[in-house]
PDB file of N, CA and C in Angstrom:
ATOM      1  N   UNK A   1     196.701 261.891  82.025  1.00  0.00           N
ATOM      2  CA  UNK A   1     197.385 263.059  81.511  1.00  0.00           C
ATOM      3  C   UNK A   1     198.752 263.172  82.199  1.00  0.00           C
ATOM      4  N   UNK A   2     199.771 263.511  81.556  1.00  0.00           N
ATOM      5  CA  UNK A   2     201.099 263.965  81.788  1.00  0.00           C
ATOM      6  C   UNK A   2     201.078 265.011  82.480  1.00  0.00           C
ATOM      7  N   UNK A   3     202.101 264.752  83.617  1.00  0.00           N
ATOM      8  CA  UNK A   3     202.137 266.047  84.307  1.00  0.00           C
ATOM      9  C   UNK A   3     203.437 266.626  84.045  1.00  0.00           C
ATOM     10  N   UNK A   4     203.788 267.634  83.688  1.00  0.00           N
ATOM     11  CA  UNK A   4     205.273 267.941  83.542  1.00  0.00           C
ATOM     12  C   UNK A   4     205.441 269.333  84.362  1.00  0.00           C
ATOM     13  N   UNK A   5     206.591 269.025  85.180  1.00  0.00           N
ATOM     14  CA  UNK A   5     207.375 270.180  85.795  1.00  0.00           C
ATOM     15  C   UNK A   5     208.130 271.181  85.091  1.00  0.00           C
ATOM     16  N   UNK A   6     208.024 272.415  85.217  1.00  0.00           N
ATOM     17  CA  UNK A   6     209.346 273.224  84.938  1.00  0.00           C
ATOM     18  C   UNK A   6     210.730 273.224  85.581  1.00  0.00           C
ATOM     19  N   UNK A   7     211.649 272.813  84.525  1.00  0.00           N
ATOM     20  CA  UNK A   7     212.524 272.844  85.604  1.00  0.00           C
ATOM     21  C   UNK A   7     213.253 274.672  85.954  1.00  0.00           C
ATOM     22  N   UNK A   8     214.154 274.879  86.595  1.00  0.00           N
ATOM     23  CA  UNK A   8     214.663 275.943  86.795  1.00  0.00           C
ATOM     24  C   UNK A   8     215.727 276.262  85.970  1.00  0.00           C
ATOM     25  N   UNK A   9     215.467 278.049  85.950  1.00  0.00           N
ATOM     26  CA  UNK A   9     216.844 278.001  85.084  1.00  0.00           C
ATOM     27  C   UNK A   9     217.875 278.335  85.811  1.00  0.00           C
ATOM     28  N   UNK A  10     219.180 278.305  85.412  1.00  0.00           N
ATOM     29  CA  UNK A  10     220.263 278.837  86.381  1.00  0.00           C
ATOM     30  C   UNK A  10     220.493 280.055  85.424  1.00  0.00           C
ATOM     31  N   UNK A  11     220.775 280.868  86.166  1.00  0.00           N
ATOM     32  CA  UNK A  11     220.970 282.739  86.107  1.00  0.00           C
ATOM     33  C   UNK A  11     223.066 282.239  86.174  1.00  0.00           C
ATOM     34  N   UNK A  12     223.063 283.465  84.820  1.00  0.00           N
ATOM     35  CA  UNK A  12     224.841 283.193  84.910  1.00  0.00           C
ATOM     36  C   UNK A  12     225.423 283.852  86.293  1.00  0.00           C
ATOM     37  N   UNK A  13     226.197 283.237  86.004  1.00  0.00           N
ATOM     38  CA  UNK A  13     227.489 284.149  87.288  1.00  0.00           C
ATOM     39  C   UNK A  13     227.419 285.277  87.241  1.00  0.00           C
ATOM     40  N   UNK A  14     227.152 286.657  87.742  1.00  0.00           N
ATOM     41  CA  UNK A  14     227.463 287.770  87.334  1.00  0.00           C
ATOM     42  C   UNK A  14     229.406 287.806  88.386  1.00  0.00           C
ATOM     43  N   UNK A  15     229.843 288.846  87.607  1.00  0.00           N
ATOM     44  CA  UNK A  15     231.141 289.252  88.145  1.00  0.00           C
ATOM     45  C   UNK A  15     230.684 290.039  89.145  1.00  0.00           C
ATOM     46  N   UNK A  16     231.791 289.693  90.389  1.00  0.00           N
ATOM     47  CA  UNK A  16     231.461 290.304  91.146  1.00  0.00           C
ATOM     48  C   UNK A  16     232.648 292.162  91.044  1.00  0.00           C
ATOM     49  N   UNK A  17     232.016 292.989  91.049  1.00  0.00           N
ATOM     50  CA  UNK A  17     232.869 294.431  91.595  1.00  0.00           C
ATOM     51  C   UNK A  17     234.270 294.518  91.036  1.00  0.00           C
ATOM     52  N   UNK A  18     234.921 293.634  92.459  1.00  0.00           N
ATOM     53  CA  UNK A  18     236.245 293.507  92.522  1.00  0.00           C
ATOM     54  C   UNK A  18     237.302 292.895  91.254  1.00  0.00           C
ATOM     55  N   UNK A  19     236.211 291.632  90.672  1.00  0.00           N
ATOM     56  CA  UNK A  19     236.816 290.899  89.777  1.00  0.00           C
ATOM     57  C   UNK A  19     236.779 291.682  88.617  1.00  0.00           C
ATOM     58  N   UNK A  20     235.767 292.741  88.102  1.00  0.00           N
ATOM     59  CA  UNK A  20     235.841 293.855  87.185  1.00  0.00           C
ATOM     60  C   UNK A  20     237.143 294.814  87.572  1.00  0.00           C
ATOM     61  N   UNK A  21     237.026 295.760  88.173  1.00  0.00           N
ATOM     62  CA  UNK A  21     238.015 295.987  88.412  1.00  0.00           C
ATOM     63  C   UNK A  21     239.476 295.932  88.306  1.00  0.00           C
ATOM     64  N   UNK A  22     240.035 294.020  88.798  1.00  0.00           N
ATOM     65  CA  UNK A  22     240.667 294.032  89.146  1.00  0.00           C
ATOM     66  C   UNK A  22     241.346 293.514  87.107  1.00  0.00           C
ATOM     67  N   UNK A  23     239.902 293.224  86.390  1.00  0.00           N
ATOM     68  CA  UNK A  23     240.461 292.771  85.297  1.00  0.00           C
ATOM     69  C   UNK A  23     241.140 294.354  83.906  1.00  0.00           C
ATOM     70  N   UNK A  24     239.849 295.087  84.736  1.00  0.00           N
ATOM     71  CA  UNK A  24     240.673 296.383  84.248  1.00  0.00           C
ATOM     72  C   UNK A  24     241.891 296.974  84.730  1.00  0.00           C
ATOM     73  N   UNK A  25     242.108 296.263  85.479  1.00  0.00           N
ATOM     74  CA  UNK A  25     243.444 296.785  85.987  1.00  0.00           C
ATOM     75  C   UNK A  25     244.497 295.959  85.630  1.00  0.00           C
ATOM     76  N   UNK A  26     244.230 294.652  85.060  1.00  0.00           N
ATOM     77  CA  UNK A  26     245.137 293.789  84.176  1.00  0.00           C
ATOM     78  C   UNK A  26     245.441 294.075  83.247  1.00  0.00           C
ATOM     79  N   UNK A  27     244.473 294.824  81.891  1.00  0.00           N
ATOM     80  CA  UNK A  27     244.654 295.319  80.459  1.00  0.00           C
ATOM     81  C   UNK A  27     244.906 296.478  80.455  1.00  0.00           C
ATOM     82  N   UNK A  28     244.990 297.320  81.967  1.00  0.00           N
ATOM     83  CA  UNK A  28     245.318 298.667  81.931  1.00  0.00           C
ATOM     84  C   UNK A  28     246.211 298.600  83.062  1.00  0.00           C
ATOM     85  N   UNK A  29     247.640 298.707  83.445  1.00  0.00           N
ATOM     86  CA  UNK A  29     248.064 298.506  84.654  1.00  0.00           C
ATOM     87  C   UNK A  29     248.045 299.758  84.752  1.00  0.00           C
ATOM     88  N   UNK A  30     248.267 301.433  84.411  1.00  0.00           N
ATOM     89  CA  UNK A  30     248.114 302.108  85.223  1.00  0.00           C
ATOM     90  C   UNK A  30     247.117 302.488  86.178  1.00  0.00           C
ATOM     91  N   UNK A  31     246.492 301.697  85.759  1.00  0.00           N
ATOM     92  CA  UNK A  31     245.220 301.819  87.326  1.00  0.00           C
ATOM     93  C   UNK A  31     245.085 301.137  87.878  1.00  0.00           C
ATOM     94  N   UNK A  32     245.126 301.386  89.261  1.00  0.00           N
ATOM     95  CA  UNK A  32     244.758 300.279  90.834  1.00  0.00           C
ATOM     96  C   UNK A  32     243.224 299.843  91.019  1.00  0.00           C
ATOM     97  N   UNK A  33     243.237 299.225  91.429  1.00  0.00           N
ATOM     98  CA  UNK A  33     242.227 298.853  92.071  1.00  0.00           C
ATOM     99  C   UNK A  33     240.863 300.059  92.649  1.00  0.00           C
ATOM    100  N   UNK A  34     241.997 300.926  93.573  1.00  0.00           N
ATOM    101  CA  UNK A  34     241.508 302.028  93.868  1.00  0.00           C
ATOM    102  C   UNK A  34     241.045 303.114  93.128  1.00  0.00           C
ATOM    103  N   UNK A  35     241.627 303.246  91.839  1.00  0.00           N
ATOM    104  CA  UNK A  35     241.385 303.844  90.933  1.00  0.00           C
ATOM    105  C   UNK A  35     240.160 303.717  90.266  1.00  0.00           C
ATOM    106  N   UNK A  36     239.997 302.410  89.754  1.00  0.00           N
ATOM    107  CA  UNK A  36     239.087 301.827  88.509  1.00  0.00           C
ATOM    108  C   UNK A  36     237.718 302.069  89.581  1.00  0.00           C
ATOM    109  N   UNK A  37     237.821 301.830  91.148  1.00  0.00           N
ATOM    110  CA  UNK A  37     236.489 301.753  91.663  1.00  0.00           C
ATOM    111  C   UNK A  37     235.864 303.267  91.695  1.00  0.00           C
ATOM    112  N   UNK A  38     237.037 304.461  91.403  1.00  0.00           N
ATOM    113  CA  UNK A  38     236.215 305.712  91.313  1.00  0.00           C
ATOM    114  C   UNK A  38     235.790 306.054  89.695  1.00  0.00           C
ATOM    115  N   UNK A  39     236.172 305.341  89.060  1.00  0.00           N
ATOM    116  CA  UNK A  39     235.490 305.856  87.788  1.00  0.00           C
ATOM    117  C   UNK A  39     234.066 305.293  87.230  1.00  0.00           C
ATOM    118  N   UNK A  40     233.315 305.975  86.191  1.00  0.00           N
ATOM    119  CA  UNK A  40     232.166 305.977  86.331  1.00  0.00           C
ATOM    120  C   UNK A  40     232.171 304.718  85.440  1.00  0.00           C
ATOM    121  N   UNK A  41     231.015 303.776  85.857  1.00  0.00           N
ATOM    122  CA  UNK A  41     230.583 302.349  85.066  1.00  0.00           C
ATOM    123  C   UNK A  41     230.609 302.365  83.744  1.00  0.00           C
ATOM    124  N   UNK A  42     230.293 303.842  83.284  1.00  0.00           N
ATOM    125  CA  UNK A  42     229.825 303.732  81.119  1.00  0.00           C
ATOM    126  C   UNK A  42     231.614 303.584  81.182  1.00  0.00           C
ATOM    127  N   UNK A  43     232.590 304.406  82.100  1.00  0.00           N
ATOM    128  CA  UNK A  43     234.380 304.134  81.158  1.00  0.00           C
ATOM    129  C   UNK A  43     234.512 302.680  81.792  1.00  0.00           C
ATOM    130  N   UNK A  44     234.266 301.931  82.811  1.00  0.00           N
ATOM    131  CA  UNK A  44     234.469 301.138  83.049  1.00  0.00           C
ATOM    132  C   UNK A  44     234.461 300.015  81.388  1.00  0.00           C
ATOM    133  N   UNK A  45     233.020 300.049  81.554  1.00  0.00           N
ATOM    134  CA  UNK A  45     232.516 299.352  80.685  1.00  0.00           C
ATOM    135  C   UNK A  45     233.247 299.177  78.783  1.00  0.00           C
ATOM    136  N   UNK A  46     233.519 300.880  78.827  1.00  0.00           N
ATOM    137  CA  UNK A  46     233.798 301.166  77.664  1.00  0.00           C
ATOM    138  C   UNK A  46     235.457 300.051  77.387  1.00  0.00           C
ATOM    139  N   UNK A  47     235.984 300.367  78.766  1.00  0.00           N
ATOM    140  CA  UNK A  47     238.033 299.848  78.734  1.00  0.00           C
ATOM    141  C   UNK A  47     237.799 298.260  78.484  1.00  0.00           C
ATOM    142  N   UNK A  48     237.093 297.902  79.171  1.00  0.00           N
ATOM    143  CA  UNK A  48     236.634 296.398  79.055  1.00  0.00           C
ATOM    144  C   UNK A  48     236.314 296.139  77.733  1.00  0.00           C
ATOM    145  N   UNK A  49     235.652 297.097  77.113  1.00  0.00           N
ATOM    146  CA  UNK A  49     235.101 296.224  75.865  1.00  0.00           C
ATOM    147  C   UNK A  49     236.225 296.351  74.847  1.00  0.00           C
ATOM    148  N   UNK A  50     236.745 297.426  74.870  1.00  0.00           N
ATOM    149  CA  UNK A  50     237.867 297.577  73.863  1.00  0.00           C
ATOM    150  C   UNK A  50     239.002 296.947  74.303  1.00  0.00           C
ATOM    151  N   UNK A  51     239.694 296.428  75.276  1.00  0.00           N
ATOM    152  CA  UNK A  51     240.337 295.561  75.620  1.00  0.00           C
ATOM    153  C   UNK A  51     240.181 294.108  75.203  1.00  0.00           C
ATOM    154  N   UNK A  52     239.094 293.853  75.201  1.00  0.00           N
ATOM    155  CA  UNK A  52     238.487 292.529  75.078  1.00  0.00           C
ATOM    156  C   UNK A  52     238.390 292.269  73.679  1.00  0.00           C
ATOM    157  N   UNK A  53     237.944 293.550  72.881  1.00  0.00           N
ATOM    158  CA  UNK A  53     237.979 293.287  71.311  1.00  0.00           C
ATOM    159  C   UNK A  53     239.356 293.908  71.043  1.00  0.00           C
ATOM    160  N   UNK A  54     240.193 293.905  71.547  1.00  0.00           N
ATOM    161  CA  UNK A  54     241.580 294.422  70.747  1.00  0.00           C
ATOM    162  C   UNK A  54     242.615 293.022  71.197  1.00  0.00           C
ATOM    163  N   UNK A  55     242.328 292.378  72.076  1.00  0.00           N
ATOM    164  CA  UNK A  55     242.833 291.129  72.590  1.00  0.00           C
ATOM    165  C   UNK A  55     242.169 289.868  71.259  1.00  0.00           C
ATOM    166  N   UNK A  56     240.881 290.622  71.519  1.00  0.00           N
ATOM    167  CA  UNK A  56     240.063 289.225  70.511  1.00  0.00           C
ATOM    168  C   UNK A  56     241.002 288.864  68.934  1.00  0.00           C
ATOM    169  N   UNK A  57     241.527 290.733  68.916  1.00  0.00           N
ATOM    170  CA  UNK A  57     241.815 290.989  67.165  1.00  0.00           C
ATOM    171  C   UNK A  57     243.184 289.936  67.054  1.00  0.00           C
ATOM    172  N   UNK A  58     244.046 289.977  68.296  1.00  0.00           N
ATOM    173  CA  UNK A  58     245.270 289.535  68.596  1.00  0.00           C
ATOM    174  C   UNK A  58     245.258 288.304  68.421  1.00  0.00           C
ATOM    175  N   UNK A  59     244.265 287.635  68.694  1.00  0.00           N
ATOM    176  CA  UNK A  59     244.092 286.119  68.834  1.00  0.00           C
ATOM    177  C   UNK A  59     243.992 285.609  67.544  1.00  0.00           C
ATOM    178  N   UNK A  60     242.957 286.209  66.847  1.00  0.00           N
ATOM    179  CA  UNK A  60     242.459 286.169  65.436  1.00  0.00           C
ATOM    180  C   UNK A  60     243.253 285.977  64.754  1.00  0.00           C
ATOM    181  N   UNK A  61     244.731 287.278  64.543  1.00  0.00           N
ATOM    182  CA  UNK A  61     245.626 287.161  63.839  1.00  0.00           C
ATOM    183  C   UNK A  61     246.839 286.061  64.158  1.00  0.00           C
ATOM    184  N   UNK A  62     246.960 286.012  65.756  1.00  0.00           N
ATOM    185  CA  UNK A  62     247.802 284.601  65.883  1.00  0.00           C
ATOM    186  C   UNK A  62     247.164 282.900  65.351  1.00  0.00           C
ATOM    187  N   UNK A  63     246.007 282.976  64.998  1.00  0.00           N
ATOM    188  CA  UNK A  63     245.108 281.905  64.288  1.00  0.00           C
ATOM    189  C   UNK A  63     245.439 281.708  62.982  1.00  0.00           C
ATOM    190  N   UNK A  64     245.192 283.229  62.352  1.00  0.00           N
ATOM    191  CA  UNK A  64     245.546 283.148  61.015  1.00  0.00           C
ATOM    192  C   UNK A  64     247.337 282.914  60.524  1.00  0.00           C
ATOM    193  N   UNK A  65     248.099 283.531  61.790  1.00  0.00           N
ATOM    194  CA  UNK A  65     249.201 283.138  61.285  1.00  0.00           C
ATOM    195  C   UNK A  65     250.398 281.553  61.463  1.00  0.00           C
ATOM    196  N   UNK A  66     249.438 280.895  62.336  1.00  0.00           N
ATOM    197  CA  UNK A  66     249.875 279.572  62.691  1.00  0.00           C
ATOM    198  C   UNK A  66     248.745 278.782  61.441  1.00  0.00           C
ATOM    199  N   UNK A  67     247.526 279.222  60.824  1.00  0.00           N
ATOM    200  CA  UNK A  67     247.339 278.425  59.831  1.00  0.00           C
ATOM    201  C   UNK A  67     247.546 278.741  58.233  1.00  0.00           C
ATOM    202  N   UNK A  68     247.975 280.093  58.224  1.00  0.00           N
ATOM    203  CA  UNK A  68     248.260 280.337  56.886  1.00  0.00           C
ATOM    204  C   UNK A  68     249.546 279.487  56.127  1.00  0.00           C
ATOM    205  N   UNK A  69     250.852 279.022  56.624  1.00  0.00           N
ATOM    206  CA  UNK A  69     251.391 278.103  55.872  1.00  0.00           C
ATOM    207  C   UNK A  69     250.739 276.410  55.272  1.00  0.00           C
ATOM    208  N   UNK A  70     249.585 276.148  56.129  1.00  0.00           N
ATOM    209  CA  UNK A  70     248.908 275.032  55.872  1.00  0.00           C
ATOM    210  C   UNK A  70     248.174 275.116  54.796  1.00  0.00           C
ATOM    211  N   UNK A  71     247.694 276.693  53.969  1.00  0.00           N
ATOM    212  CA  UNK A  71     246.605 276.927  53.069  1.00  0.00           C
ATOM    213  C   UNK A  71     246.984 276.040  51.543  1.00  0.00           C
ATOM    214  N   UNK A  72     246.310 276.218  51.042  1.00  0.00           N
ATOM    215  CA  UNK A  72     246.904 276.103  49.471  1.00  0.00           C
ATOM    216  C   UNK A  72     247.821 276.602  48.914  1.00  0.00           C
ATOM    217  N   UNK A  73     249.397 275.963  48.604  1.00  0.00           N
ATOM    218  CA  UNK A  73     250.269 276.370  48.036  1.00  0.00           C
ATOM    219  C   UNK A  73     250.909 277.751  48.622  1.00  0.00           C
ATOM    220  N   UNK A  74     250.357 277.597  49.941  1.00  0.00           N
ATOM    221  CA  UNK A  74     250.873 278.710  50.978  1.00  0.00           C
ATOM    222  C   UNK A  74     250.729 280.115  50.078  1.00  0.00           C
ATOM    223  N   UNK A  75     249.579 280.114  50.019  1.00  0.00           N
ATOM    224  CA  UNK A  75     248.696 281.404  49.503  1.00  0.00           C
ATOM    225  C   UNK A  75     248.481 282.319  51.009  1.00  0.00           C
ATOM    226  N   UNK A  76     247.979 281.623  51.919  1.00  0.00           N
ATOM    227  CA  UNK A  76     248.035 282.340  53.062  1.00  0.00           C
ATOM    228  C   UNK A  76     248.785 283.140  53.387  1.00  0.00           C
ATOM    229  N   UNK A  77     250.259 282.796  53.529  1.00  0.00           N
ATOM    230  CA  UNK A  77     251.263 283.236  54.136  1.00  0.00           C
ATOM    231  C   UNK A  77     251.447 284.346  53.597  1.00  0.00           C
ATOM    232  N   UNK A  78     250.910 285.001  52.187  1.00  0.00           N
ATOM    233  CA  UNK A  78     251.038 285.652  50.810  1.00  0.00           C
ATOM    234  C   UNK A  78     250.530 286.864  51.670  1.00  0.00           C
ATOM    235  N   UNK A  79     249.301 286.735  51.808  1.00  0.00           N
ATOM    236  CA  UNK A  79     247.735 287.414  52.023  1.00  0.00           C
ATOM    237  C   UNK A  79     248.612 288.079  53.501  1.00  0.00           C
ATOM    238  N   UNK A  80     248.641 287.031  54.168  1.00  0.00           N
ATOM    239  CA  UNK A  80     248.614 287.749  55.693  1.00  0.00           C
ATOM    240  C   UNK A  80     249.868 288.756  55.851  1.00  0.00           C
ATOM    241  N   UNK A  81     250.815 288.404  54.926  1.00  0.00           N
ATOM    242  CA  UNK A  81     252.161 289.281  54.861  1.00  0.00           C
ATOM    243  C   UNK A  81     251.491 290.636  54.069  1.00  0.00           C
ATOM    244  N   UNK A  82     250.966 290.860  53.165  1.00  0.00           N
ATOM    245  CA  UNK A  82     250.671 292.022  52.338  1.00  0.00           C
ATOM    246  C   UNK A  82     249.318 292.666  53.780  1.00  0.00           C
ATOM    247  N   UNK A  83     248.711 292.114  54.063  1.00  0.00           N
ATOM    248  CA  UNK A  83     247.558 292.645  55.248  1.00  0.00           C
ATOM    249  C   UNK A  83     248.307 293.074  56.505  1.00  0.00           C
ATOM    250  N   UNK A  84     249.473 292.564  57.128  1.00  0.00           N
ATOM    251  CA  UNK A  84     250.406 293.286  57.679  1.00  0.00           C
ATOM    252  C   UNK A  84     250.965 294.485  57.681  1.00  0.00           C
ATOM    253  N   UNK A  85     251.285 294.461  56.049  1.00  0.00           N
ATOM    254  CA  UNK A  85     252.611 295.745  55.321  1.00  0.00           C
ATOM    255  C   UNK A  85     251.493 296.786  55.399  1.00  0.00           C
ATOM    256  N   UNK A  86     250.604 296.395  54.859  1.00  0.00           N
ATOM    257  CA  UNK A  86     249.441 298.089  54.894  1.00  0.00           C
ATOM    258  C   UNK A  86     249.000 297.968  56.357  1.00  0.00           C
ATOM    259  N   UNK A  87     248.904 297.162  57.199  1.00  0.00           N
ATOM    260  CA  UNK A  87     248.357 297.764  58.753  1.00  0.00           C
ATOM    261  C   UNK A  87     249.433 298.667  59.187  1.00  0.00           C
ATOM    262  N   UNK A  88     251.194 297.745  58.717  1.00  0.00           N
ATOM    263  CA  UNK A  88     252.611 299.052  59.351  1.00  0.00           C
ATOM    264  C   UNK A  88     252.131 300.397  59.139  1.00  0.00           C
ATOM    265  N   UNK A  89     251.807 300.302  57.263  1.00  0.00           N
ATOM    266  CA  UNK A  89     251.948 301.792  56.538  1.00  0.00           C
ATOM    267  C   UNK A  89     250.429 302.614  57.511  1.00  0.00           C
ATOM    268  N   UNK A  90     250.192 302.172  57.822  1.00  0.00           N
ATOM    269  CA  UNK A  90     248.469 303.336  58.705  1.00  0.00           C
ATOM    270  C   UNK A  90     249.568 304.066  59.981  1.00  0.00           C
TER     271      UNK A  90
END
């Protein structure tokens, strides 16, 4: 009979404190270091996530706009210009 081992799993990195912190204090410079460590974990959490998805949106659209002249008959370029003009008009 086969004997087989489990192997182990590795547990991710958690961030440590400081490196939270110090990243909310990158997407938000009015707050220090000192700052971000007195506020409570749910706003922590909250600046991070909306930072992270408002960065994500940024990326998205620099994707779409370095490949929209490549589309078909530069239909892209069409689309992403009219999806622009109504984000100005909001």
């Amino acid at each position: 009979m086969a004997v087989v081992k489990a192997k182990s799993v590795q547990k991710e990195q958690k961030q440590e404190k400081r490196e939270i912190y110090a990243e909310v204090a990158y997407y938000y410079p009015q707050y220090t270091l000192e700052e971000v460590s007195k506020l409570p974990a749910r706003d922590i959490t909250l600046l991070l996530k909306t930072a992270r998805r408002l960065k994500a949106g940024e990326m998205y659209n620099l994707v779409q706009i370095v490949a929209s002249p490549h589309t078909k008959k530069g239909q892209g370029v069409k689309k992403l210009s009219d999806y622009f003009k109504k984000e100005s008009k909001q």
